[in-house]
Protein backbone atom coordinates (compact mmCIF):
# COMPACT_ATOMS: atom_id res chain seq x y z
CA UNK A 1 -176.76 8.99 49.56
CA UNK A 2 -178.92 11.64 50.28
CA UNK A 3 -177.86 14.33 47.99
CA UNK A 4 -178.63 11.23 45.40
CA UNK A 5 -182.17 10.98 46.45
CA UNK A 6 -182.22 14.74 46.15
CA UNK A 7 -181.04 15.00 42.65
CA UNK A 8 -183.29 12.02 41.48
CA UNK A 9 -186.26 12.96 43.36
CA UNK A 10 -185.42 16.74 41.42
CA UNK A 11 -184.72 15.14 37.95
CA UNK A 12 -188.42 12.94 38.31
CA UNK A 13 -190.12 16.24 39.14
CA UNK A 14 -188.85 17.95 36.05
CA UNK A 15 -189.38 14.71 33.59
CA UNK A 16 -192.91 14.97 35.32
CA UNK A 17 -193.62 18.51 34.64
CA UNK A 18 -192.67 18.45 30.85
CA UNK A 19 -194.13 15.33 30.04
CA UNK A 20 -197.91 17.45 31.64
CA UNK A 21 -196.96 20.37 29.97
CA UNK A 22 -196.73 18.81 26.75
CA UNK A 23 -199.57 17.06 27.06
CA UNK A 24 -201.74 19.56 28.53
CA UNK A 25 -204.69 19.21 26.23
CA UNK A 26 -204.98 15.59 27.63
CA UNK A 27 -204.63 16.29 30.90
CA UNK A 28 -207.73 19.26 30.46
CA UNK A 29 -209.97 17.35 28.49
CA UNK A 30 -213.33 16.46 30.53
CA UNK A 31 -214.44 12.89 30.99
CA UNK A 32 -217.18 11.44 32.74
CA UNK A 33 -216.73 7.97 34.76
CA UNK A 34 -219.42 5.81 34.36
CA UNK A 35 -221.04 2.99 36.56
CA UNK A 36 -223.30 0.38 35.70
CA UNK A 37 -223.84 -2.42 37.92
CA UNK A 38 -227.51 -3.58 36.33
CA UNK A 39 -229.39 -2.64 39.17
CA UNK A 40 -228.05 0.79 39.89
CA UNK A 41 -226.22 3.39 37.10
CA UNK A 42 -224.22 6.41 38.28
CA UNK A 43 -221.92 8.64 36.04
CA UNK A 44 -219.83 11.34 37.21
CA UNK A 45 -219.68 15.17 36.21
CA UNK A 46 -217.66 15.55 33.81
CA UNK A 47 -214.17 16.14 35.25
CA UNK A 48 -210.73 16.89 34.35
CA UNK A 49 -208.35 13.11 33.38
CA UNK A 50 -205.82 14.86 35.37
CA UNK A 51 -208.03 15.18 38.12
CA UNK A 52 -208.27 11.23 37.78
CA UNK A 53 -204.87 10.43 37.48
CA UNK A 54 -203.89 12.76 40.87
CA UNK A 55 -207.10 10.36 42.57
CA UNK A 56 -205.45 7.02 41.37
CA UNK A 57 -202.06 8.29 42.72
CA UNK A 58 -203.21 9.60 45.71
CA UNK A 59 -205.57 5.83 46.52
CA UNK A 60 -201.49 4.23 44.95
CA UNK A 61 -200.11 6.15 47.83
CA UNK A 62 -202.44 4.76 50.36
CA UNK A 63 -202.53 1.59 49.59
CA UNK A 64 -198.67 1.52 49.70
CA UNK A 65 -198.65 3.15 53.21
CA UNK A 66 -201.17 1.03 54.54
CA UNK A 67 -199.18 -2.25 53.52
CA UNK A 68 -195.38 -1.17 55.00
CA UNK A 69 -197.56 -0.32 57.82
CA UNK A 70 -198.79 -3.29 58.62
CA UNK A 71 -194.95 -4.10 58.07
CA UNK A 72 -193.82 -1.60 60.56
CA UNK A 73 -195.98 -3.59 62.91
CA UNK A 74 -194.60 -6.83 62.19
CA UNK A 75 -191.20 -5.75 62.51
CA UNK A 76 -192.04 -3.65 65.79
CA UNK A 77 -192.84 -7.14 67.09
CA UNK A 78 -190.06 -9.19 66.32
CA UNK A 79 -187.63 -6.22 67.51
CA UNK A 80 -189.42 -6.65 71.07
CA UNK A 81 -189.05 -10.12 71.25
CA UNK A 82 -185.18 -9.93 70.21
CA UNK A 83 -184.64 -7.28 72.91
CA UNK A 84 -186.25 -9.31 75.73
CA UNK A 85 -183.99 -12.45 74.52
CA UNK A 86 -181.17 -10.03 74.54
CA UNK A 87 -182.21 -9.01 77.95
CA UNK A 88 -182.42 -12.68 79.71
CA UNK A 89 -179.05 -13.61 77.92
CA UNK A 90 -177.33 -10.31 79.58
CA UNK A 91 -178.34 -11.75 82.53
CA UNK A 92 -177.76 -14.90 82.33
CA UNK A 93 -173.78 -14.35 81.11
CA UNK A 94 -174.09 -11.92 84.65
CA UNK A 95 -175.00 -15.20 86.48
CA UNK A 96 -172.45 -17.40 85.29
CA UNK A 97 -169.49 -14.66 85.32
CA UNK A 98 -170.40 -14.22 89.26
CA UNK A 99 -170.16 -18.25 89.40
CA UNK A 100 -166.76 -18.60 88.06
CA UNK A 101 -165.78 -15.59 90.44
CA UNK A 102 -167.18 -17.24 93.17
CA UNK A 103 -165.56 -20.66 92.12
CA UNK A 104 -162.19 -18.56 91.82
CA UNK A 105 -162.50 -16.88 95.17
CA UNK A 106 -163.28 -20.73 97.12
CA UNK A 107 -160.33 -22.64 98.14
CA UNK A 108 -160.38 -26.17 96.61
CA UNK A 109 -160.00 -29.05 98.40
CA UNK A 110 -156.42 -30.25 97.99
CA UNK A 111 -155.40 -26.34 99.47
CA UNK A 112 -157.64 -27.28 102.36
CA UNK A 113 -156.33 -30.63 103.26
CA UNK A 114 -152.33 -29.29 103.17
């Protein structure tokens, strides 16, 4: 499995690289991102589209992380609360094995009356 996220992870890389390289004239051309909310306007300098496209992946990225984090966090939780259950079952099965040893060891009553 892992030397198949290797070689997938290798061939998305290279279909990556020539699909920029071919289009490296896009990728160079200047553009300038523009704001206009009515009561304030803002444009950019002009800068690179590739430059834009690595920003939107990058915030992609992010915003990805942030949500399996909050995940992670969830999950961390339940985990926890399984162990503990885990944990007061182990010792309740302790309890009742040292009962039924304890009712083993006791003489009953028709032994007792012979």
């Amino acid at each position: 499995m892992r030397s198949l996220k290797f070689i997938l992870l290798s061939l998305f890389i290279l279909f990556l690289s020539i699909v920029v390289i071919q289009n490296r004239e896009l990728f160079m051309d200047e553009k300038v991102l523009k704001l206009n909310l009515f009561v304030w306007r803002d444009e950019t300098p002009p800068i690179f589209l590739a430059m834009y496209f690595l920003a939107f992946f990058l915030m992609g990225l992010l915003l990805s992380y942030l949500h399996g984090l909050s995940g992670r966090f969830k999950a961390r939780g339940v985990i926890k609360n399984h162990l503990e259950t885990i944990r007061k079952l182990e010792e309740e099965i302790e309890i009742l094995k040292s009962l039924s040893v304890h009712k083993e060891n006791t003489p009953s009553e028709e032994t007792q009356n012979v």
